[in-house]
N, C-alpha and C. Protein backbone atom coordinates (compact mmCIF):
# COMPACT_ATOMS: atom_id res chain seq x y z
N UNK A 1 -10.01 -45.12 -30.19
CA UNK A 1 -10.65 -43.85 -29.91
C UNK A 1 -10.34 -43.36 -28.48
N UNK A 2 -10.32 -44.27 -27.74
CA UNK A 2 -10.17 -43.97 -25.66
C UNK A 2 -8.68 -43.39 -26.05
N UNK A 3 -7.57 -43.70 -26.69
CA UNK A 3 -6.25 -43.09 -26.61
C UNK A 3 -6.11 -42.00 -27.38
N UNK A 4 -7.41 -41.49 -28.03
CA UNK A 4 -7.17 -39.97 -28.49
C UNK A 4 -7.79 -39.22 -27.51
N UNK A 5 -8.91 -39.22 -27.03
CA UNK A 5 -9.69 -38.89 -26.15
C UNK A 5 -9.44 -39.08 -24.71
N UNK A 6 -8.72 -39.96 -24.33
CA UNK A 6 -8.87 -39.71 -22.63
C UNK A 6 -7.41 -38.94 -22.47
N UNK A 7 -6.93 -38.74 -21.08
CA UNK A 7 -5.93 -38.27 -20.58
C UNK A 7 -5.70 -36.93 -20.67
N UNK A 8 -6.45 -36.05 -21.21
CA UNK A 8 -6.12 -34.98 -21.30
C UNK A 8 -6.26 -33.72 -20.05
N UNK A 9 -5.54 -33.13 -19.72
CA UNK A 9 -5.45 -32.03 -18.60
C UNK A 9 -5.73 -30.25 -19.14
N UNK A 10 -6.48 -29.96 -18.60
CA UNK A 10 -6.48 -28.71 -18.64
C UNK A 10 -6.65 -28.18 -17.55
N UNK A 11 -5.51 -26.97 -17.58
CA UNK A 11 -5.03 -26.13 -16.07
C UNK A 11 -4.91 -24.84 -16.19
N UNK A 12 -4.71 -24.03 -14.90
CA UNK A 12 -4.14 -22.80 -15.53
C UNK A 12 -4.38 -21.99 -14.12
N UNK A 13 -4.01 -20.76 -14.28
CA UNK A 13 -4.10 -19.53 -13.01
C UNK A 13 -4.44 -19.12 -13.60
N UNK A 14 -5.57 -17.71 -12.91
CA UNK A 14 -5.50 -16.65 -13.69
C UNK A 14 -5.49 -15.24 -12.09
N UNK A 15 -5.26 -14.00 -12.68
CA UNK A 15 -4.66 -13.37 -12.02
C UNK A 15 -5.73 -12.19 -11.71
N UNK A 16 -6.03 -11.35 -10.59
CA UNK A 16 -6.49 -10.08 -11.27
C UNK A 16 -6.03 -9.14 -9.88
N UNK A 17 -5.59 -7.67 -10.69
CA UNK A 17 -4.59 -7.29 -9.10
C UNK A 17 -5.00 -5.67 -9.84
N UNK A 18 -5.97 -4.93 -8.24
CA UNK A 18 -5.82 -3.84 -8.53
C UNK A 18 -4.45 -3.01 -8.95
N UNK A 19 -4.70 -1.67 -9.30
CA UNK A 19 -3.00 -1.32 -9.42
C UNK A 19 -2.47 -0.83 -7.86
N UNK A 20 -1.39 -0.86 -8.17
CA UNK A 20 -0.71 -0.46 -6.83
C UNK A 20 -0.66 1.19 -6.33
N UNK A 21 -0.89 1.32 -5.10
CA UNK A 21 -0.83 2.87 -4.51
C UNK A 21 0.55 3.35 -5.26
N UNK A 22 0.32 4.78 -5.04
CA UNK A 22 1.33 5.72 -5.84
C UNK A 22 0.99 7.00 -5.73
N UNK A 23 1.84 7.57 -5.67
CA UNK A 23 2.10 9.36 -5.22
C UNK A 23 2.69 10.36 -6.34
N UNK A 24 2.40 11.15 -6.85
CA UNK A 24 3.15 12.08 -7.21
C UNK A 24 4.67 12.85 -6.72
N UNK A 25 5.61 12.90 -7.23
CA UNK A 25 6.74 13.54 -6.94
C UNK A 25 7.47 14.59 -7.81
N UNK A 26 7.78 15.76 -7.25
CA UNK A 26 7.50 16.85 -7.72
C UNK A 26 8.92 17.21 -7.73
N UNK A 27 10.15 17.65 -8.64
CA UNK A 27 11.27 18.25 -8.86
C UNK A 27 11.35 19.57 -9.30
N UNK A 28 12.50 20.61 -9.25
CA UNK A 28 12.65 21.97 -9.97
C UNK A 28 13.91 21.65 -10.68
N UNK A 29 13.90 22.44 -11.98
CA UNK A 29 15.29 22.33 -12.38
C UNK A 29 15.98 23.93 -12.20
N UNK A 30 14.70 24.42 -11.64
CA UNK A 30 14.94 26.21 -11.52
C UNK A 30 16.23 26.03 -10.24
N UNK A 31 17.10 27.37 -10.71
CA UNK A 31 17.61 27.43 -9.36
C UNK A 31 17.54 28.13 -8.47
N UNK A 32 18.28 27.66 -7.32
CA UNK A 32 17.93 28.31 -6.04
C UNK A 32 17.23 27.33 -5.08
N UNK A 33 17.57 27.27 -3.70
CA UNK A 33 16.85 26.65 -3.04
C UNK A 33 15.44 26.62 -2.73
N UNK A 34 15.02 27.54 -3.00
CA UNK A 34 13.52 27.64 -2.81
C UNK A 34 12.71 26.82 -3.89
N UNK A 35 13.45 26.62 -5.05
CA UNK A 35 12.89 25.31 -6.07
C UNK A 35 13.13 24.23 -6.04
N UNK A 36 14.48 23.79 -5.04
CA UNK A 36 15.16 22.29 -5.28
C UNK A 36 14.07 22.06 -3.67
N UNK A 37 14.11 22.95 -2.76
CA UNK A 37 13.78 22.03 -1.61
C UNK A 37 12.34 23.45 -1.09
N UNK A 38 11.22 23.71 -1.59
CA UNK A 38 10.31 24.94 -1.23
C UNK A 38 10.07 25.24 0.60
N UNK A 39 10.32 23.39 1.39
CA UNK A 39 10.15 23.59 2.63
C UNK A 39 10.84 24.40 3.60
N UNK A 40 12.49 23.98 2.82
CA UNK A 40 13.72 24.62 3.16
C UNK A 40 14.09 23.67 4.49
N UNK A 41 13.31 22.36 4.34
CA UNK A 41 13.85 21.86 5.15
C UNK A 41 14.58 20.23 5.12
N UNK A 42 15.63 20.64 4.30
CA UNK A 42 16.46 19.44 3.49
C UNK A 42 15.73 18.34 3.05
N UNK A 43 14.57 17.88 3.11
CA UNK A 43 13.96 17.04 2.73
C UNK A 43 13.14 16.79 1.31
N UNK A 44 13.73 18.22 0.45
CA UNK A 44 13.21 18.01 -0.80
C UNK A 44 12.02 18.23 -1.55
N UNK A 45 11.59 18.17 -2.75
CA UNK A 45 10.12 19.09 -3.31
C UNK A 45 9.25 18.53 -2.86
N UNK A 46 7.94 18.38 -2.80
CA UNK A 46 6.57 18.32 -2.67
C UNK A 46 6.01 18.70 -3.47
N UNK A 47 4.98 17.59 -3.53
CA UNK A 47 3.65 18.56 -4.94
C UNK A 47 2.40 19.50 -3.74
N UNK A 48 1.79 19.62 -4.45
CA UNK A 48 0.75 20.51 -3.74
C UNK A 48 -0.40 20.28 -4.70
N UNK A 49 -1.49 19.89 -3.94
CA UNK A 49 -2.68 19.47 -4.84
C UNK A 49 -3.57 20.51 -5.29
N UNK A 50 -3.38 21.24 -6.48
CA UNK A 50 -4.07 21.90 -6.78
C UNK A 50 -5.80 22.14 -7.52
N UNK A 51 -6.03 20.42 -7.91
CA UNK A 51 -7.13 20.48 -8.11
C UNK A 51 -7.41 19.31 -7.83
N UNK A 52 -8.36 18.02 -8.64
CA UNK A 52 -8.98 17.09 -8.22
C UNK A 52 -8.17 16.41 -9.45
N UNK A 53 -7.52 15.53 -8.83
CA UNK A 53 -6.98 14.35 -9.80
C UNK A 53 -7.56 13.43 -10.81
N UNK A 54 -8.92 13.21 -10.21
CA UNK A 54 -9.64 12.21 -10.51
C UNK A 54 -10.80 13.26 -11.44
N UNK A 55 -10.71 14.22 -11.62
CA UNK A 55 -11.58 15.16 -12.89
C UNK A 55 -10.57 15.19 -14.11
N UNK A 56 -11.14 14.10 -14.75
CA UNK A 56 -10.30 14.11 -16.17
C UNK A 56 -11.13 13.18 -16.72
N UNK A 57 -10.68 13.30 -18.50
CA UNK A 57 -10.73 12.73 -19.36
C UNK A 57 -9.92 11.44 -19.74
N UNK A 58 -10.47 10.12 -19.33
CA UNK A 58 -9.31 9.47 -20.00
C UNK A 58 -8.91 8.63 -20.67
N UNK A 59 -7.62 9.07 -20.87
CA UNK A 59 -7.17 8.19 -22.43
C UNK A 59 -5.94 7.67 -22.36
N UNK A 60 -5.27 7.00 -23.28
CA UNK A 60 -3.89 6.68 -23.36
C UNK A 60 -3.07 7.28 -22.70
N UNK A 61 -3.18 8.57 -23.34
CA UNK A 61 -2.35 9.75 -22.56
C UNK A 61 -2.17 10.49 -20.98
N UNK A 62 -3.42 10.04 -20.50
CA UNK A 62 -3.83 10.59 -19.37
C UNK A 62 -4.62 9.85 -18.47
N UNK A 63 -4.23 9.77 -17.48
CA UNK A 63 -4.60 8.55 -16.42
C UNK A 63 -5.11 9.26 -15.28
N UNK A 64 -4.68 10.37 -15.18
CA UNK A 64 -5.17 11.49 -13.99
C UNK A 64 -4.84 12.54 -14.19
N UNK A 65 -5.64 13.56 -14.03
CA UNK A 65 -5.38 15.15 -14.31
C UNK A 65 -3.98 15.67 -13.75
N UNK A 66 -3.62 15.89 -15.23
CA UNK A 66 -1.98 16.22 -14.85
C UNK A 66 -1.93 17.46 -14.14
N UNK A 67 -3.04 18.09 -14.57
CA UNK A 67 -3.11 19.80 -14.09
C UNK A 67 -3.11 19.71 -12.89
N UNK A 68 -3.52 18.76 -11.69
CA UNK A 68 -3.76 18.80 -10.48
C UNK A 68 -2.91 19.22 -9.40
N UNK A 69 -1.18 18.92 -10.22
CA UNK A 69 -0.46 18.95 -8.78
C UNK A 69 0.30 19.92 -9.29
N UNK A 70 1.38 20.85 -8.45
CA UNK A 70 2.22 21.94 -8.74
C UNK A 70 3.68 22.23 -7.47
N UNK A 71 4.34 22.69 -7.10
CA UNK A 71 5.67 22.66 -6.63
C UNK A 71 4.64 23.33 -5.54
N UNK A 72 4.94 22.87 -4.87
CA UNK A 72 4.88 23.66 -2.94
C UNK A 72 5.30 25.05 -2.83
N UNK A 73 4.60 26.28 -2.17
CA UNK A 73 4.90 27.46 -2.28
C UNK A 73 5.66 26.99 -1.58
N UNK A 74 6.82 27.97 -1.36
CA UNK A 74 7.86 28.58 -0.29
C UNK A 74 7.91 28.69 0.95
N UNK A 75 8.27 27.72 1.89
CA UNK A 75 8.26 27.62 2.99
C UNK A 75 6.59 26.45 3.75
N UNK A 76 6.29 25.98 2.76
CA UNK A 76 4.94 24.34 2.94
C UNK A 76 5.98 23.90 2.41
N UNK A 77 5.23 22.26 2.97
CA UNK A 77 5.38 21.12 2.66
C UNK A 77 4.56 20.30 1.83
N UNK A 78 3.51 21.03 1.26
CA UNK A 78 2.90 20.32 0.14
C UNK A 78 1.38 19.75 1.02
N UNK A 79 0.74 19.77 0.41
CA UNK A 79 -0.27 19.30 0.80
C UNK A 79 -1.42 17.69 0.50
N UNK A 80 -0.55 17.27 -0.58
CA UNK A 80 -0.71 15.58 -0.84
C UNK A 80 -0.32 14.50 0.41
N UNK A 81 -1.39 14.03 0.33
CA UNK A 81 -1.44 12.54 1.24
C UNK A 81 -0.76 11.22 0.09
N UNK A 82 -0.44 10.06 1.33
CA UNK A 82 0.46 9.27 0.40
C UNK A 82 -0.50 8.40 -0.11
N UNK A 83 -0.41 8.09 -1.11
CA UNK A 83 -1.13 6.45 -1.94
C UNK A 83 -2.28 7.28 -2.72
N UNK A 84 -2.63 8.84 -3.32
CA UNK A 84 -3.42 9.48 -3.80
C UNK A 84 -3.79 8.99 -4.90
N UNK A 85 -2.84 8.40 -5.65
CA UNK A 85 -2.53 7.57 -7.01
C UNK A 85 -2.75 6.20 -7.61
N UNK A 86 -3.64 5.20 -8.20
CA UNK A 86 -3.48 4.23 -8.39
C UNK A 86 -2.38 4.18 -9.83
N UNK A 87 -1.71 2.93 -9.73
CA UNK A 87 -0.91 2.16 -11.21
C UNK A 87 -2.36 1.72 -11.79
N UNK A 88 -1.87 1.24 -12.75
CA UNK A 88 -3.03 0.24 -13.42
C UNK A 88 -3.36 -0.75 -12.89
N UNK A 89 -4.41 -1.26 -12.90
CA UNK A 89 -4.66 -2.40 -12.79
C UNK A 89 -4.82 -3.38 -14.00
N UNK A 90 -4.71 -4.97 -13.31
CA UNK A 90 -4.50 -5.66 -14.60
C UNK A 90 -4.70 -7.12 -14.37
N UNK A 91 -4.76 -7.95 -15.32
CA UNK A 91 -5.80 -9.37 -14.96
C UNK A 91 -4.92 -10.24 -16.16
N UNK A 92 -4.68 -11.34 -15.75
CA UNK A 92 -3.47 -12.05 -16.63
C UNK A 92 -3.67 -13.72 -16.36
N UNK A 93 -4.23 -14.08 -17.80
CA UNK A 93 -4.90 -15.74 -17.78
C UNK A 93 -3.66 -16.72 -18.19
N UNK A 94 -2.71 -17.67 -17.35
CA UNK A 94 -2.05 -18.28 -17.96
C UNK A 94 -2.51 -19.82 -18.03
N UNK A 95 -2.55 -20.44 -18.83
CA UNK A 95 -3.40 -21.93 -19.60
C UNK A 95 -1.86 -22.79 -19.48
N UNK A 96 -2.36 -24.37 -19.00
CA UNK A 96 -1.70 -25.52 -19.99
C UNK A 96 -2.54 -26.41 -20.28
N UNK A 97 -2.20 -26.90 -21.53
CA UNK A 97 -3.15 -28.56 -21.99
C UNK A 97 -2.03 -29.39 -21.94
N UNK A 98 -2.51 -30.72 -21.49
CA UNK A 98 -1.50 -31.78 -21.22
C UNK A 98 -2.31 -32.72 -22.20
N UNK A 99 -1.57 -33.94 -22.56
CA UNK A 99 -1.62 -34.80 -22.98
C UNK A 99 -1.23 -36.30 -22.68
N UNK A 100 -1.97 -37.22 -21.85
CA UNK A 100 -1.19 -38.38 -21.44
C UNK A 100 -1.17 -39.56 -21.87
N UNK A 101 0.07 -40.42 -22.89
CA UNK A 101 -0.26 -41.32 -23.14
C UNK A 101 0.00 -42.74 -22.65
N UNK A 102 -0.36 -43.64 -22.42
CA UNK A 102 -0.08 -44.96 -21.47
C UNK A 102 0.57 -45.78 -22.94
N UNK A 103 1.61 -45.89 -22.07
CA UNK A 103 2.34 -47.21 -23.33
C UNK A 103 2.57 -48.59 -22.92
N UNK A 104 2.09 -49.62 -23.35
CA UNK A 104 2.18 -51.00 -23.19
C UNK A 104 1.62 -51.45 -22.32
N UNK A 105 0.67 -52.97 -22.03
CA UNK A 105 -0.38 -53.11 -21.50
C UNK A 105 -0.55 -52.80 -20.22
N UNK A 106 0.87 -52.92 -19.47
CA UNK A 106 0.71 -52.83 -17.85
C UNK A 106 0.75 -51.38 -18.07
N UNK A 107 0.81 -50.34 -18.45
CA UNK A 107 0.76 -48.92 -18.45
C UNK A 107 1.87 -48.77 -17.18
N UNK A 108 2.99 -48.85 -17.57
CA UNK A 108 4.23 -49.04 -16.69
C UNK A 108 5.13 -47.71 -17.58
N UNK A 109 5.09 -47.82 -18.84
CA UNK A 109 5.87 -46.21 -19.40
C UNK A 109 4.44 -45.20 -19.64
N UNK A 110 5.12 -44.15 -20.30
CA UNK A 110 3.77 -43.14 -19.80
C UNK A 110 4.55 -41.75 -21.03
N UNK A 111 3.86 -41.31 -22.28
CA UNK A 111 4.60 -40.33 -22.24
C UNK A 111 3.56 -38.63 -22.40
N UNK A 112 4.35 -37.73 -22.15
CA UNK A 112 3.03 -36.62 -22.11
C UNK A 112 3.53 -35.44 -22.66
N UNK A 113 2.89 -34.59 -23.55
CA UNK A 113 3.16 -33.70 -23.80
C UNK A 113 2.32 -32.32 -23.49
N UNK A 114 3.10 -31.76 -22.98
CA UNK A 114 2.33 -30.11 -22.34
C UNK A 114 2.77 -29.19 -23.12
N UNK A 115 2.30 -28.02 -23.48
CA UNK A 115 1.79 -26.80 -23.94
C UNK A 115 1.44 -25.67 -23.01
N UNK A 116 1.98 -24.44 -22.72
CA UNK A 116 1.76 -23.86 -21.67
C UNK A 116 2.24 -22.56 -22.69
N UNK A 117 0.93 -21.74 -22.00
CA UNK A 117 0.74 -19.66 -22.43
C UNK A 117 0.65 -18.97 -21.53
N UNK A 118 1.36 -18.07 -21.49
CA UNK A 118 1.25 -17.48 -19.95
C UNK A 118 0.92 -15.91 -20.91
N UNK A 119 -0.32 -15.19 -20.35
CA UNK A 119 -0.59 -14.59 -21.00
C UNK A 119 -1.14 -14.95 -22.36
N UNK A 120 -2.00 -15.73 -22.12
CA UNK A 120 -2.63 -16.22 -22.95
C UNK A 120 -3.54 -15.89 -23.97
N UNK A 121 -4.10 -14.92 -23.43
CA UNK A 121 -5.05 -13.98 -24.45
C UNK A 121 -3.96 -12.72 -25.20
N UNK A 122 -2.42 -12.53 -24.52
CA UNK A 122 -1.81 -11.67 -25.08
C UNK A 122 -2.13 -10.14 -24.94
N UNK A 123 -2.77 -10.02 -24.56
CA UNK A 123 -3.27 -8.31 -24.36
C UNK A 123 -2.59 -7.66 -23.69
N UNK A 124 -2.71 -6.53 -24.01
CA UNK A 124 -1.20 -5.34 -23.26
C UNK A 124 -1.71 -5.18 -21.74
N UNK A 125 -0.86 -5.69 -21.32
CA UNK A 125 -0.95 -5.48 -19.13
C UNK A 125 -0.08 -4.50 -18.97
N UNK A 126 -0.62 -2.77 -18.49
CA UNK A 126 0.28 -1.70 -18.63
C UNK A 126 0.62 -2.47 -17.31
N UNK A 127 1.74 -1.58 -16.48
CA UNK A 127 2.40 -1.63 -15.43
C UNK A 127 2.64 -0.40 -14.41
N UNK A 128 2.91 0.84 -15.55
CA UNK A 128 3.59 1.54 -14.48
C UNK A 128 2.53 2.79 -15.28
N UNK A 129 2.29 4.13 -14.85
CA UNK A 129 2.21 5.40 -15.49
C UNK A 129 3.46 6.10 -15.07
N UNK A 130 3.12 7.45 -15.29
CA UNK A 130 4.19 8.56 -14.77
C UNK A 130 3.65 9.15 -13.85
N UNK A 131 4.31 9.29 -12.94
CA UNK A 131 3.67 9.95 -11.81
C UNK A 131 5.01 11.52 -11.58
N UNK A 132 5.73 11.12 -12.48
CA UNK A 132 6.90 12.33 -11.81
C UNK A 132 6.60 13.53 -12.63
N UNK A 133 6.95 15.21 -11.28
CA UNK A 133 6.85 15.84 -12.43
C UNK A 133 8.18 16.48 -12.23
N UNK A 134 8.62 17.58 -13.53
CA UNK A 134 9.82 18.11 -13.24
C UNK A 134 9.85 19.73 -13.29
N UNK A 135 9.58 20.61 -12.86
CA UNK A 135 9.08 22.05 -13.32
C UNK A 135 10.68 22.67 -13.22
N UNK A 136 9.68 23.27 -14.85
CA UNK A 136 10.90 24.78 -14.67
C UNK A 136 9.97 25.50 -14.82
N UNK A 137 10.46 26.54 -13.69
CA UNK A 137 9.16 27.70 -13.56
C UNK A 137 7.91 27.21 -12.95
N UNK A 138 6.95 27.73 -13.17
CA UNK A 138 5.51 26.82 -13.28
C UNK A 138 5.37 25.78 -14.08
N UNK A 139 5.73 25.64 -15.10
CA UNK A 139 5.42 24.00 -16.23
C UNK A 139 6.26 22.91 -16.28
N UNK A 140 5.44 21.58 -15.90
CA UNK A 140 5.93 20.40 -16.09
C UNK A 140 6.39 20.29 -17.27
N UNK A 141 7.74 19.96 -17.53
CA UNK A 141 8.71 19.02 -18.66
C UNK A 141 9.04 18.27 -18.80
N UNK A 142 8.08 17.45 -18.20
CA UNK A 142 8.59 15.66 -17.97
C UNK A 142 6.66 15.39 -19.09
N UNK A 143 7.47 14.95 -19.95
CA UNK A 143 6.56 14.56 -21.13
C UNK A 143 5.57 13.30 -20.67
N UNK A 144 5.71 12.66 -19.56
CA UNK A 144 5.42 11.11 -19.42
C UNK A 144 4.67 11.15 -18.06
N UNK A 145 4.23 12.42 -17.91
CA UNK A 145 3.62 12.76 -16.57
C UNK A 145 1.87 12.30 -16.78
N UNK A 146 1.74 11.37 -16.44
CA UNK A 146 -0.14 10.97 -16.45
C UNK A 146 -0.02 9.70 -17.71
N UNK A 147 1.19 9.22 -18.71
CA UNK A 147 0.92 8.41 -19.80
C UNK A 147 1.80 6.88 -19.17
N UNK A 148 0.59 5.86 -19.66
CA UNK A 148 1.60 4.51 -19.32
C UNK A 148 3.55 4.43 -19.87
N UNK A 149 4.01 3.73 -18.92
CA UNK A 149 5.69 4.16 -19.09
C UNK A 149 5.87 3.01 -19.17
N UNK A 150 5.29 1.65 -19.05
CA UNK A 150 6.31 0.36 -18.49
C UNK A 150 4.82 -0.31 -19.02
N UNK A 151 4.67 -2.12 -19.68
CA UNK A 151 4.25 -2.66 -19.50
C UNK A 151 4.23 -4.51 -18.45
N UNK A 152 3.75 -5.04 -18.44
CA UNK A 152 4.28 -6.64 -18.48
C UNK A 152 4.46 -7.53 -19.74
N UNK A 153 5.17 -8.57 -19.60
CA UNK A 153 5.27 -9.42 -20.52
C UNK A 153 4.07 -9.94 -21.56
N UNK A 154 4.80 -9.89 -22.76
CA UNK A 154 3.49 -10.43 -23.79
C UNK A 154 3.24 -12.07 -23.67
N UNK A 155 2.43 -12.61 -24.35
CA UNK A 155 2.32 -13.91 -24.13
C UNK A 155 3.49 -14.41 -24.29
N UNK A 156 3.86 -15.77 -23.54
CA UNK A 156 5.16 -16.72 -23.69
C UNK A 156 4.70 -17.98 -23.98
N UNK A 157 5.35 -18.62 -24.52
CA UNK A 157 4.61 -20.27 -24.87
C UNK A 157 5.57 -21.11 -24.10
N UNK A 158 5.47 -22.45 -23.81
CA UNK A 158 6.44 -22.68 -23.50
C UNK A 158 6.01 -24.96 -24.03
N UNK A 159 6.62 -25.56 -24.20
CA UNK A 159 6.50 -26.65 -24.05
C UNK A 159 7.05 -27.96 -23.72
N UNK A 160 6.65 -29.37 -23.80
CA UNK A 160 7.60 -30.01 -22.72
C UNK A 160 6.92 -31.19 -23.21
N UNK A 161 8.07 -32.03 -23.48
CA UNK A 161 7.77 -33.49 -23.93
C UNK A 161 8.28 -34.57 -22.93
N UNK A 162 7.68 -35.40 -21.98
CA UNK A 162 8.36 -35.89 -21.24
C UNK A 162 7.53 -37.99 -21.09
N UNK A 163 8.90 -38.50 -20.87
CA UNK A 163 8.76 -40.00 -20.87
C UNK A 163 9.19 -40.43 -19.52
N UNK A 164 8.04 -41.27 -19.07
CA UNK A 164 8.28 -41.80 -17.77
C UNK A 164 8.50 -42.98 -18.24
N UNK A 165 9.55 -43.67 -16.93
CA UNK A 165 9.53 -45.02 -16.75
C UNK A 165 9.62 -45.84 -15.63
């Protein structure tokens, strides 16, 4: 009974990580310089915060009020501060059980078998949203603006049979 019952290990990390700062970035496909760069000063579009990011509904689709940001009038630089944006956040349990068995009286060989889940519960860990937008005209055409784009890895198993001597 002691050699089913003893030796056994249980281990593991587990993880939990707000999401990471993130900004909106704002493109034209309109032409003319006043759409590719509104500052006119080679440095390219800017959003401009037009309402409150954080007034929304949300769902799959929508992580922050897409309506909020818009192309920089003509001659600003936009009026967004950097890191306005969180990614997701996300929490990730990885487990091993070990197994140790002692072979022969002096317990001089040894053999063990491990089992290891990383992502163990398996649940979807988004990663990234969309934060880009792309206007023609006034309206964003970047379909993926406010919806998760990227996840992390699903569970992995992994295992390992090993003999000491």
């Amino acid at each position: 009974m002691r050699h089913v019952l003893d030796n056994w290990v249980l281990s593991g990390v587990t993880l939990f990580s707000t999401g990471a700062p993130a900004e909106p970035s704002c493109t034209s496909v309109s032409a003319g310089p006043d759409n590719s760069d509104p500052s006119l000063s080679g440095g390219g579009a800017r959003c401009e915060e037009v309402a409150n990011p954080n007034n929304f509904q949300h769902s799959f689709y929508s992580n922050f009020n897409t309506a909020a940001f818009g192309m920089a009038p003509v001659e600003t630089f936009g009026n967004i501060g950097e890191n306005i944006l969180r990614q997701p956040s996300w929490w990730n349990w990885n487990v091993a059980l070990q197994k140790i068995a002692v072979i022969g009286k002096e317990g001089r060989y040894r053999i063990s078998a491990r089992i290891e889940a990383f992502n163990v519960f398996n649940h979807t860990e988004f990663s990234t949203i969309g934060t880009t937008y792309t206007f023609s005209g006034l309206n964003n055409t970047n379909t993926q603006t406010g919806q998760y784009t990227a996840t992390y890895s699903p569970r992995q198993m992994a295992t390992t049979l090993r003999f000491e001597f």
